[in-house]
C-alpha atoms as a PDB file:
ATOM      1  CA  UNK A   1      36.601 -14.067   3.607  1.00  0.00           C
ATOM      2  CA  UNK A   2      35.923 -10.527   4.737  1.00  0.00           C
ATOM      3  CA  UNK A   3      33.534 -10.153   1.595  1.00  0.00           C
ATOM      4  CA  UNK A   4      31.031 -12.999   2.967  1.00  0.00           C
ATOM      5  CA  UNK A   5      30.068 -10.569   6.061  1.00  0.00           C
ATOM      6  CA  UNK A   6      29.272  -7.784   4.274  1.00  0.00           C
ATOM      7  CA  UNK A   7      27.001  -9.713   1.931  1.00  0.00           C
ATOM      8  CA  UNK A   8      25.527 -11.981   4.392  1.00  0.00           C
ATOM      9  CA  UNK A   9      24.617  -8.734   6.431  1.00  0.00           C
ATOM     10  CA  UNK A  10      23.444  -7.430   3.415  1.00  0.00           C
ATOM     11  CA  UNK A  11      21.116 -10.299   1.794  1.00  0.00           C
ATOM     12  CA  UNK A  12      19.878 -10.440   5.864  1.00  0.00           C
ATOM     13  CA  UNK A  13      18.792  -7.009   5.496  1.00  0.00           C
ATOM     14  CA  UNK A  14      16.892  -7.603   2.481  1.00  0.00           C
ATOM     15  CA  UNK A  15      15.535 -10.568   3.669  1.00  0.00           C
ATOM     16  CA  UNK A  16      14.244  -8.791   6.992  1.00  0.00           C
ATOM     17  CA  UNK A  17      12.537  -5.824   4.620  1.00  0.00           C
ATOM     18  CA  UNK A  18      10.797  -8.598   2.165  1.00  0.00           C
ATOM     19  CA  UNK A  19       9.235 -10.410   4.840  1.00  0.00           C
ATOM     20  CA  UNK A  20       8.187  -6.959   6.905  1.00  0.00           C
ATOM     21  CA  UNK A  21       6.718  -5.735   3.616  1.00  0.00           C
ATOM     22  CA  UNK A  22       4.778  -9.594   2.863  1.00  0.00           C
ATOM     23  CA  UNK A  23       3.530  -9.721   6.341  1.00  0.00           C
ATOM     24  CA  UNK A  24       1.609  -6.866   5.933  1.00  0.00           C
ATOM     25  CA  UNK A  25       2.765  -4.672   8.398  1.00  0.00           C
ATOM     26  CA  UNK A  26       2.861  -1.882   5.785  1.00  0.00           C
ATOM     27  CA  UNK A  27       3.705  -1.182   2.275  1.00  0.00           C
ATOM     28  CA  UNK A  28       7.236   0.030   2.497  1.00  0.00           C
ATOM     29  CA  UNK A  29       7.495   1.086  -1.018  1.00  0.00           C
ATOM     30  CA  UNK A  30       4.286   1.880  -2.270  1.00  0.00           C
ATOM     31  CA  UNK A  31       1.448   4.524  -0.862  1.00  0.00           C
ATOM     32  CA  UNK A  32      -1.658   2.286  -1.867  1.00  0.00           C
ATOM     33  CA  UNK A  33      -2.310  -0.960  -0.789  1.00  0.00           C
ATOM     34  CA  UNK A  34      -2.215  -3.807  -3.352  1.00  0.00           C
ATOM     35  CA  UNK A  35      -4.828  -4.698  -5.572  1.00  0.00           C
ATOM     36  CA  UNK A  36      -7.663  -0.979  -4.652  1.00  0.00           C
ATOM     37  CA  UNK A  37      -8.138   1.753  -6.707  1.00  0.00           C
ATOM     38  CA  UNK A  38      -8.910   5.309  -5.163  1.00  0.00           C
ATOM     39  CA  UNK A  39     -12.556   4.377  -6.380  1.00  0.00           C
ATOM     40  CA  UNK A  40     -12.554   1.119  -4.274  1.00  0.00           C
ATOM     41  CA  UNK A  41     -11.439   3.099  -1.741  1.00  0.00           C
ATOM     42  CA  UNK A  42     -14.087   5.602  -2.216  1.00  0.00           C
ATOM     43  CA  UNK A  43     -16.619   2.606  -2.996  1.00  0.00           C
ATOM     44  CA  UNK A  44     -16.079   0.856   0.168  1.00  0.00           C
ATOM     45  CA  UNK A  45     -16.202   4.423   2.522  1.00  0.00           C
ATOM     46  CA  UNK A  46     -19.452   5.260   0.936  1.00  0.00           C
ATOM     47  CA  UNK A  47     -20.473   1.770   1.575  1.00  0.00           C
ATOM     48  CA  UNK A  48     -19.481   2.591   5.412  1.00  0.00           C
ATOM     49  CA  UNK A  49     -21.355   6.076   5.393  1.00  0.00           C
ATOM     50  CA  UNK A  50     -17.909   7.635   6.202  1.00  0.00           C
ATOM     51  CA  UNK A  51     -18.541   9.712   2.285  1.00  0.00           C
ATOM     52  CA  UNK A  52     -22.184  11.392   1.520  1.00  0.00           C
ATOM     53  CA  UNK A  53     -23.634  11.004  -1.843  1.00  0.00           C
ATOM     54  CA  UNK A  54     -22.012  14.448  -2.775  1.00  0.00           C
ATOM     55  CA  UNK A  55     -18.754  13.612  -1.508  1.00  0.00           C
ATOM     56  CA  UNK A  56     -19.160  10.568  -3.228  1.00  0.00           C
ATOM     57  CA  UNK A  57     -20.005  11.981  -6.612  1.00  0.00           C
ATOM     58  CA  UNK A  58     -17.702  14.357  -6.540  1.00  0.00           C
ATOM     59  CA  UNK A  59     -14.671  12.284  -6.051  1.00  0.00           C
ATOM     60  CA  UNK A  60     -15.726   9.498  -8.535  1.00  0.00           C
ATOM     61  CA  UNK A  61     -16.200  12.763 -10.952  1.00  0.00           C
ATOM     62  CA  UNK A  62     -12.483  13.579  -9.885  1.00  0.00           C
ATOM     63  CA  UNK A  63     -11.262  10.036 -10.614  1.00  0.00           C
ATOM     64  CA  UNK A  64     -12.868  10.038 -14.030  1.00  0.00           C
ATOM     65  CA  UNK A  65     -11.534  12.997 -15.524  1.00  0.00           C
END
């Protein structure tokens, strides 16, 4: 009977992680978010005028190497 704590705790635990990590609150075990490249990335900051052309360039040059 003792058992059925320890792996109700447990399954709660990883129940509490699974839906922290779906709501988006951050991407607990992965550095990149879902579905974007480091070129999307770069795409959509050049897009914002947060890159230059150079900067631009020079990181897709980077990426395709």
């Amino acid at each position: 009977m003792m058992g059925f704590g320890l792996i109700f705790t447990i399954l709660l635990v990883i129940a509490f992680i699974y839906l922290l990590n779906e709501r988006g609150q951050g991407n607990l075990f992965s550095t990149s978010p879902k579905g974007k490249s480091a070129l999307d990335i770069a795409k959509e900051r050049y897009a914002r005028g947060e890159l230059s052309k150079d900067e631009f360039e020079q990181i897709r040059s980077d990426l395709n190497r």
